[in-house]
C-alpha atoms as a PDB file:
ATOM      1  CA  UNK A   1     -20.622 -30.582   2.414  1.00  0.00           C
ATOM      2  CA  UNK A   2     -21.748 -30.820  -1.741  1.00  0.00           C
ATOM      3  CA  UNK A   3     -23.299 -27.705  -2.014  1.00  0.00           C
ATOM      4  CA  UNK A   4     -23.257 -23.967  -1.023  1.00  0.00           C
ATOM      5  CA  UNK A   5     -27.105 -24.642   0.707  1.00  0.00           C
ATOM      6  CA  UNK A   6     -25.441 -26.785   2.848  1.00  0.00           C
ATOM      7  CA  UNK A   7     -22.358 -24.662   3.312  1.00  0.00           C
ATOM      8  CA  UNK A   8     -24.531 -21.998   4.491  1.00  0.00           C
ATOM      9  CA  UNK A   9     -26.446 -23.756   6.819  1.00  0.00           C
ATOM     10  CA  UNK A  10     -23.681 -25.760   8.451  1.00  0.00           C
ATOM     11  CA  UNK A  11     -22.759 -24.843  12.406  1.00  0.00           C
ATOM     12  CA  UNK A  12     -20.268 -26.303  13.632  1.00  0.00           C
ATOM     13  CA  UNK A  13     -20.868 -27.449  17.413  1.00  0.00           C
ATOM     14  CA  UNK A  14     -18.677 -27.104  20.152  1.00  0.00           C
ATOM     15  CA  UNK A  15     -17.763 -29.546  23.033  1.00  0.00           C
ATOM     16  CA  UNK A  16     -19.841 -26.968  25.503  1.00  0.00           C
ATOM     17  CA  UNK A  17     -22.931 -27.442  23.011  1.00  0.00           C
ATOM     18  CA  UNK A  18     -22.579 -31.166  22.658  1.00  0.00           C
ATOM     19  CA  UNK A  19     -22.382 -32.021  26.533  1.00  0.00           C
ATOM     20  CA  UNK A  20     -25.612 -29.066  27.324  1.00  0.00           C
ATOM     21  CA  UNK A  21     -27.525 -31.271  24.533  1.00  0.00           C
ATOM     22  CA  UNK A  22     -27.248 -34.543  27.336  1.00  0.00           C
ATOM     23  CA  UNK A  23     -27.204 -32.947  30.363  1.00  0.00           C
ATOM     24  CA  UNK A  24     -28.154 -28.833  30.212  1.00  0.00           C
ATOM     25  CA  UNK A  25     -31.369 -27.830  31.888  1.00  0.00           C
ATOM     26  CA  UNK A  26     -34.394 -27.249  30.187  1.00  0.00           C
ATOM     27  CA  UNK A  27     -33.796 -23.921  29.006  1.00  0.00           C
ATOM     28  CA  UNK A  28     -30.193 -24.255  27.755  1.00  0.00           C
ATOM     29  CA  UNK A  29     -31.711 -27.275  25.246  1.00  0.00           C
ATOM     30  CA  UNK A  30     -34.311 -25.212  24.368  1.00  0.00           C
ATOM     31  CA  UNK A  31     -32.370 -22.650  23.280  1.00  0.00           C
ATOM     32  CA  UNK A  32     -29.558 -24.694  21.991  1.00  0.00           C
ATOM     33  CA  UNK A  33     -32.622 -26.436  19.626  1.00  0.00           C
ATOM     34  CA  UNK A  34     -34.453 -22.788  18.881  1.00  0.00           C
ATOM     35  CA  UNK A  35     -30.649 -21.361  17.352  1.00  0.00           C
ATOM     36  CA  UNK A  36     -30.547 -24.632  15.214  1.00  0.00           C
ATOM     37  CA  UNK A  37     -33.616 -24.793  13.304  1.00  0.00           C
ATOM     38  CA  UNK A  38     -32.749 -24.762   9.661  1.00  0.00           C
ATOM     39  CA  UNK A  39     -29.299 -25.513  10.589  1.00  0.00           C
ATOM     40  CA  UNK A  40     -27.350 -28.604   9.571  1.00  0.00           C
ATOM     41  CA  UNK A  41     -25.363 -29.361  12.018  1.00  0.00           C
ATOM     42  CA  UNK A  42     -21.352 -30.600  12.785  1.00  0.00           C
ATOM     43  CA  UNK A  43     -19.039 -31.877  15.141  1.00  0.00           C
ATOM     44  CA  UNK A  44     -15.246 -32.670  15.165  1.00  0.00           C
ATOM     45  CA  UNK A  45     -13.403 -36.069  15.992  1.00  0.00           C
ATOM     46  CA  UNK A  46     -11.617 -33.958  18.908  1.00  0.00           C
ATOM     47  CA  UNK A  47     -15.139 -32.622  20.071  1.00  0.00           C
ATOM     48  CA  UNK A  48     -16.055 -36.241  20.067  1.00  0.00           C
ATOM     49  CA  UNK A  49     -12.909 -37.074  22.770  1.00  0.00           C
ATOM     50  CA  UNK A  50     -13.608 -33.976  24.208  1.00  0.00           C
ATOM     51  CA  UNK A  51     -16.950 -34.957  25.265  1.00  0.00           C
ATOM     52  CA  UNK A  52     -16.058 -38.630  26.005  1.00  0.00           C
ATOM     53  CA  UNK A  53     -12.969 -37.145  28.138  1.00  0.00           C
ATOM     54  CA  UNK A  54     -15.306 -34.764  30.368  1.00  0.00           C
ATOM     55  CA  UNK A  55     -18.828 -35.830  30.344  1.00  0.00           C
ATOM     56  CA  UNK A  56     -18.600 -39.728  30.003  1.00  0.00           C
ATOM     57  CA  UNK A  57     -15.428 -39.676  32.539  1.00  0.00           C
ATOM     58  CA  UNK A  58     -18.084 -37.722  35.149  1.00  0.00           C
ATOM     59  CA  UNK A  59     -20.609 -40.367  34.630  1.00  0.00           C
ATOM     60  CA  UNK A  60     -17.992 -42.984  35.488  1.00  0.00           C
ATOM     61  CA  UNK A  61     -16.909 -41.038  38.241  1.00  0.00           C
ATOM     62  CA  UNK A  62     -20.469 -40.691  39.865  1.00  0.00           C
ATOM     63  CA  UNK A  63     -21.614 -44.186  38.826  1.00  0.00           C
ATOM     64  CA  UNK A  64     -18.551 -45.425  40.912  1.00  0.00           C
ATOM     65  CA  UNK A  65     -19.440 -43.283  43.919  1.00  0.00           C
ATOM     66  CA  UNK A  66     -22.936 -44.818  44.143  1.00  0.00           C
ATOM     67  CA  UNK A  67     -22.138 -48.430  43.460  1.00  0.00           C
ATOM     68  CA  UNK A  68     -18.783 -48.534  45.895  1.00  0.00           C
ATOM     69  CA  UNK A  69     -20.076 -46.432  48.747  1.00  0.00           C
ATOM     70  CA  UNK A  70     -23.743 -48.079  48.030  1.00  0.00           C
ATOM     71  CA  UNK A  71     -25.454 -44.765  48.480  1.00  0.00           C
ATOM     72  CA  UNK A  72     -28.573 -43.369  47.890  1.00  0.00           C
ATOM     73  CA  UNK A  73     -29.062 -40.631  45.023  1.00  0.00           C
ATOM     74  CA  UNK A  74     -29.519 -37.676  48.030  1.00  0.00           C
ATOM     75  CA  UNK A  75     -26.363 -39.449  49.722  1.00  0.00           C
ATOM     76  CA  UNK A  76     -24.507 -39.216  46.373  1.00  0.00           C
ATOM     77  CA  UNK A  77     -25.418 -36.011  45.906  1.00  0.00           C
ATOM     78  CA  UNK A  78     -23.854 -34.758  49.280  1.00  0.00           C
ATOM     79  CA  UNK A  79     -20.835 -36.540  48.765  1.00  0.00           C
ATOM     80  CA  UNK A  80     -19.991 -35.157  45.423  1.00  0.00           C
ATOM     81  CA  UNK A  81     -20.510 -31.530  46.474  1.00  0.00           C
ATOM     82  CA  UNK A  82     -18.245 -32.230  49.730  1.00  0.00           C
ATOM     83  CA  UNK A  83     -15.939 -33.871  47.760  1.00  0.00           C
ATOM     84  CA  UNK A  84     -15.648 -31.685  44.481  1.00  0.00           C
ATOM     85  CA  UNK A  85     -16.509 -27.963  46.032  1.00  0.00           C
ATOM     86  CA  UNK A  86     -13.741 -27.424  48.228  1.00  0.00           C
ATOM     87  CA  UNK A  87     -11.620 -27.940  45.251  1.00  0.00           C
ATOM     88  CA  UNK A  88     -11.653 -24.360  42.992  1.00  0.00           C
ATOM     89  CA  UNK A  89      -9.852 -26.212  40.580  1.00  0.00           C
ATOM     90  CA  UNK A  90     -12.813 -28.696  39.601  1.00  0.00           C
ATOM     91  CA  UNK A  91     -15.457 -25.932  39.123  1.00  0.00           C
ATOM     92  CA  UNK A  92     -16.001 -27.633  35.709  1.00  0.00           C
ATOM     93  CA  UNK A  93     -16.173 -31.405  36.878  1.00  0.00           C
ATOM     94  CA  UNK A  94     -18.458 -30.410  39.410  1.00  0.00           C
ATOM     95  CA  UNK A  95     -20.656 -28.527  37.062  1.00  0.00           C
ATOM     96  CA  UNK A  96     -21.092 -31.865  34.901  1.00  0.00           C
ATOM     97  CA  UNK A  97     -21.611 -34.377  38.151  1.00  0.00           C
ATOM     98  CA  UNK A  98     -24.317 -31.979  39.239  1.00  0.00           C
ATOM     99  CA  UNK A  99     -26.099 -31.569  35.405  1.00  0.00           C
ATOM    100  CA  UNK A 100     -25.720 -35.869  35.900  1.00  0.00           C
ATOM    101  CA  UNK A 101     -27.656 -36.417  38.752  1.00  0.00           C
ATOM    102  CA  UNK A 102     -30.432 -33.530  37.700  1.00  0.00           C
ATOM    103  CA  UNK A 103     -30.159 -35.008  34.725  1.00  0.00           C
ATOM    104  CA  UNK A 104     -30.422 -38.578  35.808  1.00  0.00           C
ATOM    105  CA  UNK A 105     -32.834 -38.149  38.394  1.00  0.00           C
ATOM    106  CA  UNK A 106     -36.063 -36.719  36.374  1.00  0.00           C
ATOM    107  CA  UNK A 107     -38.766 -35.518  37.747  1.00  0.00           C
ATOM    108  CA  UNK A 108     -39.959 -37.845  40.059  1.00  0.00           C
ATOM    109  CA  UNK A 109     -37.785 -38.600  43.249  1.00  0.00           C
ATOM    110  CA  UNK A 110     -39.180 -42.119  43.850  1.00  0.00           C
ATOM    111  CA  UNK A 111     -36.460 -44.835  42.772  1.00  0.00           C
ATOM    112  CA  UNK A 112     -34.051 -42.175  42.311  1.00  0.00           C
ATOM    113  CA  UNK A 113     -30.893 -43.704  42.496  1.00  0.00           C
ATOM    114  CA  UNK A 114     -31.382 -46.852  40.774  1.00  0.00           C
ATOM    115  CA  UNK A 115     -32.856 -44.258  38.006  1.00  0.00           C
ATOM    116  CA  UNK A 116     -29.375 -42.597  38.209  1.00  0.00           C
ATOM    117  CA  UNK A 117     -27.446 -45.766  37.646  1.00  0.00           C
ATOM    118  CA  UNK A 118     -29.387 -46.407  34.488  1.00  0.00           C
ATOM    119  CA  UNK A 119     -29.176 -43.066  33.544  1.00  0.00           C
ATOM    120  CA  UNK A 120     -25.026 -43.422  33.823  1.00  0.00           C
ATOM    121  CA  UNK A 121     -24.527 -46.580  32.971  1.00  0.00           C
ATOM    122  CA  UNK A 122     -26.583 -45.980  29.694  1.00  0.00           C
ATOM    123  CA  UNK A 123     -24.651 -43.055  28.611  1.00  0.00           C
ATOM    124  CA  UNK A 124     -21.340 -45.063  29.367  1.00  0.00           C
ATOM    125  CA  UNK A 125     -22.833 -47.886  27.264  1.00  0.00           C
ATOM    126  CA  UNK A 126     -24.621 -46.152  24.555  1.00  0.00           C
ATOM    127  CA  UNK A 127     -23.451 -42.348  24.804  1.00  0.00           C
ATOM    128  CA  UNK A 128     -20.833 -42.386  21.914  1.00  0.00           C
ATOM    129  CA  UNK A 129     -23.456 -43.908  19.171  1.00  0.00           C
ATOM    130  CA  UNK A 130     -25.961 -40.982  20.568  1.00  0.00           C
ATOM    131  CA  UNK A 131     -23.372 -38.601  19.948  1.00  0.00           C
ATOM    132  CA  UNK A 132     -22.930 -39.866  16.522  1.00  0.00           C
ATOM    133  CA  UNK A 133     -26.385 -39.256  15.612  1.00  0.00           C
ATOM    134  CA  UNK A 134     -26.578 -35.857  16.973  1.00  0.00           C
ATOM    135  CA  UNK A 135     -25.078 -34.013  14.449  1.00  0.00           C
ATOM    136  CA  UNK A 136     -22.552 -35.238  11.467  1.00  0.00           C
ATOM    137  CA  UNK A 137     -18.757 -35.831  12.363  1.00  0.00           C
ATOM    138  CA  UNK A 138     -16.392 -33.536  10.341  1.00  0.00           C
ATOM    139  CA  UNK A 139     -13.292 -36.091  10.951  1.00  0.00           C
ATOM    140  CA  UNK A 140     -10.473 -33.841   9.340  1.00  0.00           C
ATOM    141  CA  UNK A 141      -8.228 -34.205  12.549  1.00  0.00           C
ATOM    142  CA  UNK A 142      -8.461 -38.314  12.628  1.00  0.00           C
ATOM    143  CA  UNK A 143      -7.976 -38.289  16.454  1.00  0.00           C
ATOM    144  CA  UNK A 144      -6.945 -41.255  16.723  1.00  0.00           C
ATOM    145  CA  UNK A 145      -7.940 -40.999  21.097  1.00  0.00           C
ATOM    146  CA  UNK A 146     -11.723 -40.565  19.909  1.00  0.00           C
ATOM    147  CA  UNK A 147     -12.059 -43.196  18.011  1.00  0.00           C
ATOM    148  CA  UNK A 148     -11.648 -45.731  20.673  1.00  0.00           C
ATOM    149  CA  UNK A 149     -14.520 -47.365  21.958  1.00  0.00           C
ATOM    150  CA  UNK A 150     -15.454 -48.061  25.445  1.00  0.00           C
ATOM    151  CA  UNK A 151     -14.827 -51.430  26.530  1.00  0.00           C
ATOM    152  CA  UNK A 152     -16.359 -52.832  29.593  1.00  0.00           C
ATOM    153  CA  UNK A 153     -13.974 -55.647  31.329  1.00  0.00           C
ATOM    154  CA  UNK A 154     -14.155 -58.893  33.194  1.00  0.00           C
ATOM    155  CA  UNK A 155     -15.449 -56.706  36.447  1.00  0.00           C
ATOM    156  CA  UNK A 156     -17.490 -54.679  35.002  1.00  0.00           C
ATOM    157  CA  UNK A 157     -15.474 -51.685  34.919  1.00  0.00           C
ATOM    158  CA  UNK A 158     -15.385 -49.150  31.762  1.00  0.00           C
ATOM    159  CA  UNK A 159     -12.110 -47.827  30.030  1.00  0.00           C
ATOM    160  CA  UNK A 160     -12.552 -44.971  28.788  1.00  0.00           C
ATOM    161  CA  UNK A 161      -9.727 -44.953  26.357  1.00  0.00           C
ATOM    162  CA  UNK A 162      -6.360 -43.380  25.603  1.00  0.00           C
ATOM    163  CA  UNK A 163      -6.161 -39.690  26.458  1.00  0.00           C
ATOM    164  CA  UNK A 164      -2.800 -38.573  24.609  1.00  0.00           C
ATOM    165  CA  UNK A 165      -1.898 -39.094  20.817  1.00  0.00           C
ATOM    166  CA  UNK A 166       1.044 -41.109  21.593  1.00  0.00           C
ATOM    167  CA  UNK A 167      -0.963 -43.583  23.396  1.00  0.00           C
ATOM    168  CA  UNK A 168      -3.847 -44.034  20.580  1.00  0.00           C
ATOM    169  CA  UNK A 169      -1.586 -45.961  18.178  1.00  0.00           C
ATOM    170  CA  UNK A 170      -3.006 -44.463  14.779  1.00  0.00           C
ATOM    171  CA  UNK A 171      -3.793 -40.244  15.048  1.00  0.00           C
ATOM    172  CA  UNK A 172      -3.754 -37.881  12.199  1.00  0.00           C
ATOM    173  CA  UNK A 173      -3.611 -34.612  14.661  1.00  0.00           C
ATOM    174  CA  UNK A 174      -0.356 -33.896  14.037  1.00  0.00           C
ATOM    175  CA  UNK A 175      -1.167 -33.954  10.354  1.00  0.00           C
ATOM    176  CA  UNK A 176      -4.261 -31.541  11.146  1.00  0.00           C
ATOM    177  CA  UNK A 177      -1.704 -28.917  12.570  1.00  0.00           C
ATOM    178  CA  UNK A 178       1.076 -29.437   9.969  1.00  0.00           C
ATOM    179  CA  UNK A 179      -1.596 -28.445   6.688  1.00  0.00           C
ATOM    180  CA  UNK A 180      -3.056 -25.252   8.732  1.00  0.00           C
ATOM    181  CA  UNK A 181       0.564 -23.584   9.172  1.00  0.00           C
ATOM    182  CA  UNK A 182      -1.503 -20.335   7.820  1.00  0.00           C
ATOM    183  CA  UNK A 183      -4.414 -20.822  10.279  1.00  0.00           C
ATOM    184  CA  UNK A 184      -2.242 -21.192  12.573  1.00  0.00           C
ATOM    185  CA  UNK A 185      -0.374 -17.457  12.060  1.00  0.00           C
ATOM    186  CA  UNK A 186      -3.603 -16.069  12.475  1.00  0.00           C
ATOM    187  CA  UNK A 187      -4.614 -17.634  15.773  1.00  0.00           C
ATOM    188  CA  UNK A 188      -1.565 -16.438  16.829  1.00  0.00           C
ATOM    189  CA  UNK A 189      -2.003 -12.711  15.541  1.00  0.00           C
ATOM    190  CA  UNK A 190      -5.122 -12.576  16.932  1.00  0.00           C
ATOM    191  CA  UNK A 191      -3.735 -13.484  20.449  1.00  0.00           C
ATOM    192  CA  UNK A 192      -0.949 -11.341  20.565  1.00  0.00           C
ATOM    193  CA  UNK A 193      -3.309  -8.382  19.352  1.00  0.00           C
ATOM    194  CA  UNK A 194      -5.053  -9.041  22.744  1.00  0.00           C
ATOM    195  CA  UNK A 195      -4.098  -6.626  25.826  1.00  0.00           C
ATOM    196  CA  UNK A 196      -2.214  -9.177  28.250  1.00  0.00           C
ATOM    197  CA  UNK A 197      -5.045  -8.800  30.905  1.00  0.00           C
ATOM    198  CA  UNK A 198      -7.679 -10.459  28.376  1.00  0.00           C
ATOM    199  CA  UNK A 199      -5.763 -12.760  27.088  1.00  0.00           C
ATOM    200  CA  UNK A 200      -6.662 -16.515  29.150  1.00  0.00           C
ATOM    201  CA  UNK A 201      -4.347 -18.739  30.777  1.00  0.00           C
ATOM    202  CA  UNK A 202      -5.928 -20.809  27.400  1.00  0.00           C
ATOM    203  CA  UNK A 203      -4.793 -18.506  25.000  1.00  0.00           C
ATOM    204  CA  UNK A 204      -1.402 -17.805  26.607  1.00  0.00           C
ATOM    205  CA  UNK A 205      -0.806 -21.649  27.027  1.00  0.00           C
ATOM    206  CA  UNK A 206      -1.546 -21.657  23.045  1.00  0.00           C
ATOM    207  CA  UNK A 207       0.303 -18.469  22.138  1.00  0.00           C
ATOM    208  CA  UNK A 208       3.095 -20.103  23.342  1.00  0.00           C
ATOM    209  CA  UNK A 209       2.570 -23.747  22.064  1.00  0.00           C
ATOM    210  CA  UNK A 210       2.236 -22.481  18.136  1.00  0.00           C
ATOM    211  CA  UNK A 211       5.262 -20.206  18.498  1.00  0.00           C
ATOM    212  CA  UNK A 212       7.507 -23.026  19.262  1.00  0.00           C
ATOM    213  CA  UNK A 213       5.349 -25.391  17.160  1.00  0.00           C
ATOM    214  CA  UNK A 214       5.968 -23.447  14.121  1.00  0.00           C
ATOM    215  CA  UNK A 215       9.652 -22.447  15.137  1.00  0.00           C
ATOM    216  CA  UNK A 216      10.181 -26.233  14.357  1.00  0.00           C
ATOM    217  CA  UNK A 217      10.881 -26.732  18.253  1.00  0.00           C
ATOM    218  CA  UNK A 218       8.566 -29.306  19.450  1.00  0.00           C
ATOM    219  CA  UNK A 219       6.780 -32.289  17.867  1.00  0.00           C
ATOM    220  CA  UNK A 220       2.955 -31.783  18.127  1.00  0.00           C
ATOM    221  CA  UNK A 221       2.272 -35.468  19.379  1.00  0.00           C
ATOM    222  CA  UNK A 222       4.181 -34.944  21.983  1.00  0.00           C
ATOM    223  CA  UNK A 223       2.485 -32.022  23.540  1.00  0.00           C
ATOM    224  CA  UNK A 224      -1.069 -33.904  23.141  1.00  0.00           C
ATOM    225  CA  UNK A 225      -3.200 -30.909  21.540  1.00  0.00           C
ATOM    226  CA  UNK A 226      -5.999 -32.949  22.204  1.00  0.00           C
ATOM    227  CA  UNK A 227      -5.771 -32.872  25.723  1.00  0.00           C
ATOM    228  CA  UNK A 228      -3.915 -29.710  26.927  1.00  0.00           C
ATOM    229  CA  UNK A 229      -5.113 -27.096  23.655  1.00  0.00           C
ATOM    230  CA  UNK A 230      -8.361 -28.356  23.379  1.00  0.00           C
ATOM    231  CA  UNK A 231      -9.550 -25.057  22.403  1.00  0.00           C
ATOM    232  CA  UNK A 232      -7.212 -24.643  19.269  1.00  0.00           C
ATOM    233  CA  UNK A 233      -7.383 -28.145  18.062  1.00  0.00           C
ATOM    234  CA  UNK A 234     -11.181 -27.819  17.876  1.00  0.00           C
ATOM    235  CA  UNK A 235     -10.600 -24.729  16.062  1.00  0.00           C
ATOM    236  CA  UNK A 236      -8.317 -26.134  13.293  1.00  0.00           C
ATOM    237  CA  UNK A 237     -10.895 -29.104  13.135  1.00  0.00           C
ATOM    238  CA  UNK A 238     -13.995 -26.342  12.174  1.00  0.00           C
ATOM    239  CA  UNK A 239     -12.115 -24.709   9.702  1.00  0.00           C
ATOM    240  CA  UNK A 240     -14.426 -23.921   6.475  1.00  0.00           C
ATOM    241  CA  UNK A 241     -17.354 -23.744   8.494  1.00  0.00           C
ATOM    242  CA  UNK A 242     -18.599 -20.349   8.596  1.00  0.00           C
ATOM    243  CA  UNK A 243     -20.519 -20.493  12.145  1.00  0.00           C
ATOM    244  CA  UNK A 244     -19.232 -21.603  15.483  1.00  0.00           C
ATOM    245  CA  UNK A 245     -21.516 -22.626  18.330  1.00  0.00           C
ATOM    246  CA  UNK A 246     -20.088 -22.412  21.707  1.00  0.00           C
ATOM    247  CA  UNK A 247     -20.638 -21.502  25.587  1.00  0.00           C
ATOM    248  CA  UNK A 248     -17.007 -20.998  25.690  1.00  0.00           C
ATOM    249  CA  UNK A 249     -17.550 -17.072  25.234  1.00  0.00           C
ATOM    250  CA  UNK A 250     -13.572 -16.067  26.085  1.00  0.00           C
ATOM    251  CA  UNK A 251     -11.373 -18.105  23.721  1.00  0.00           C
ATOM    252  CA  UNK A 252     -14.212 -18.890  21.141  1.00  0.00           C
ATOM    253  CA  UNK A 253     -14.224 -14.782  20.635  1.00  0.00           C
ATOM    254  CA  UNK A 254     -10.550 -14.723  19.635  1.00  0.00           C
ATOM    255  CA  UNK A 255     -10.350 -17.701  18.068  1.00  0.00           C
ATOM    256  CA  UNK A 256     -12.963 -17.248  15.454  1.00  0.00           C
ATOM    257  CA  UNK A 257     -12.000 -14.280  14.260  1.00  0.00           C
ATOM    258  CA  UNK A 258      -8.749 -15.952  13.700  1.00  0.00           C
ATOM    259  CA  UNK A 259     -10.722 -18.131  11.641  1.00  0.00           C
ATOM    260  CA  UNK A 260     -13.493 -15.722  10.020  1.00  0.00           C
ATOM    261  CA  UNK A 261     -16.698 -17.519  11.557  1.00  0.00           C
ATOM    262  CA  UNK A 262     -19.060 -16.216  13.040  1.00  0.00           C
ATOM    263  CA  UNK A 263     -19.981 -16.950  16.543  1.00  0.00           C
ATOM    264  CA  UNK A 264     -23.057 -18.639  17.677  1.00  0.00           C
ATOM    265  CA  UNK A 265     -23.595 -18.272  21.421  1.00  0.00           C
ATOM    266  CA  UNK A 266     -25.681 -19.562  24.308  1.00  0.00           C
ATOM    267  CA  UNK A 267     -25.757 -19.247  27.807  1.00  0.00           C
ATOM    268  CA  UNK A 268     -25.140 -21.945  30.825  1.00  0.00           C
ATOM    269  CA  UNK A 269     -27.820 -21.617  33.226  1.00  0.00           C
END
């Protein structure tokens, strides 16, 4: 950013935001687009593998289910709810499949799978350079994981890319956390300060990771930040922007405060 105008103006958007902008209903865009009018808006490197990691690795997911099981769209519907519901641990990969195929499917039901298949396979092909153009990439973190491409091999079949910093040859995270030492106290003030029954298996996870982080008793790399403390990472990558868009309600709350932004918030309906 070269000026305060811009400085004041900048939001910086959140992995929740960034994913609702593809796939949220109506009313979540709207809003989302109504909260950033005059806004300029940013995104992080990690927000970037973030959103690869969860939304793109859904599309694969339900892509594969329709070509392999050759189903139709109401087929793949009732297979991913049998399959994903019983499971209280993949609330959140659910969620996505479902904003997919609503997504996917329009508004017309005629043709609807073969609509859903070039809905998915478009994103998988084309989703990152969308993303790119959807709101300018603060790349202070280097993640070296996000800036892998997609590649599509000899079968037809889409990798996705690494997932942990030691796998992503080049990655500048553990760079990101070793110049934000003093961020880093005050994430972990604000955490402590919280009465144990508020504070999130997140924040707990990430109390714990910055105390022996900053103890010199673990190499960050090695702990891939990107991957298991999402939430912090992303944090550290906003830094110097004064407002922070989010669904993410719990952490977000703690965390900028930590960081003196203000939170922007909308609601997943």
């Amino acid at each position: 950013m070269s000026s305060l105008a811009e400085e004041t103006r900048a939001v910086f958007l959140d992995t929740t935001v960034q994913i609702a902008r593809f796939v949220g209903t109506k009313q979540s865009k709207k809003e989302i687009r109504q909260k950033l009018i005059g806004a300029l808006p940013l995104t992080g490197l990690v927000v970037r593998q973030e959103w690869k990691r969860r939304l793109l690795t859904d599309a694969k997911y339900v892509l594969g289910v329709l070509r392999q099981k050759n189903l139709s769209y109401a087929e793949t519907l009732q297979h991913i709810n049998r399959k994903l519901t019983s499971n209280r641990f993949l609330g959140r990969k659910l969620s996505i499949c479902l904003d997919l195929l609503a997504t996917g499917l329009g508004s017309e039901a005629s043709d609807a799978g073969e609509r859903l298949e070039n809905y998915l396979i478009m994103l998988l092909e084309d989703g990152l350079s969308l993303f790119d153009v959807t709101a300018e990439l603060v790349r202070t973190s280097n993640c070296g994981c996000a800036l892998q491409d997609i590649l599509i091999d000899h079968s037809g079949t889409y990798n996705l890319g690494p997932l942990k910093c030691s796998s992503a040859g080049s990655c500048g995270v553990s760079k990101l956390f070793d110049l934000n030492h003093d961020s880093l106290r005050s994430i972990l003030r604000e955490v402590k300060a919280l009465p144990e029954k508020e504070k999130t298996d997140e924040l707990a996870s990430a109390e714990l990771l910055i105390e022996r982080y900053l103890n010199g008793e673990v190499e960050i790399t090695s702990e891939s930040p990107c991957l298991r403390y999402g939430d912090i990472t992303i944090s550290l990558e906003s830094k110097g922007i004064q407002k922070f868009f989010t669904a993410n309600v719990r952490e977000s709350t703690t965390l900028c405060a930590a960081m003196n932004q203000k939170m922007l918030v909308f609601s997943v309906s």
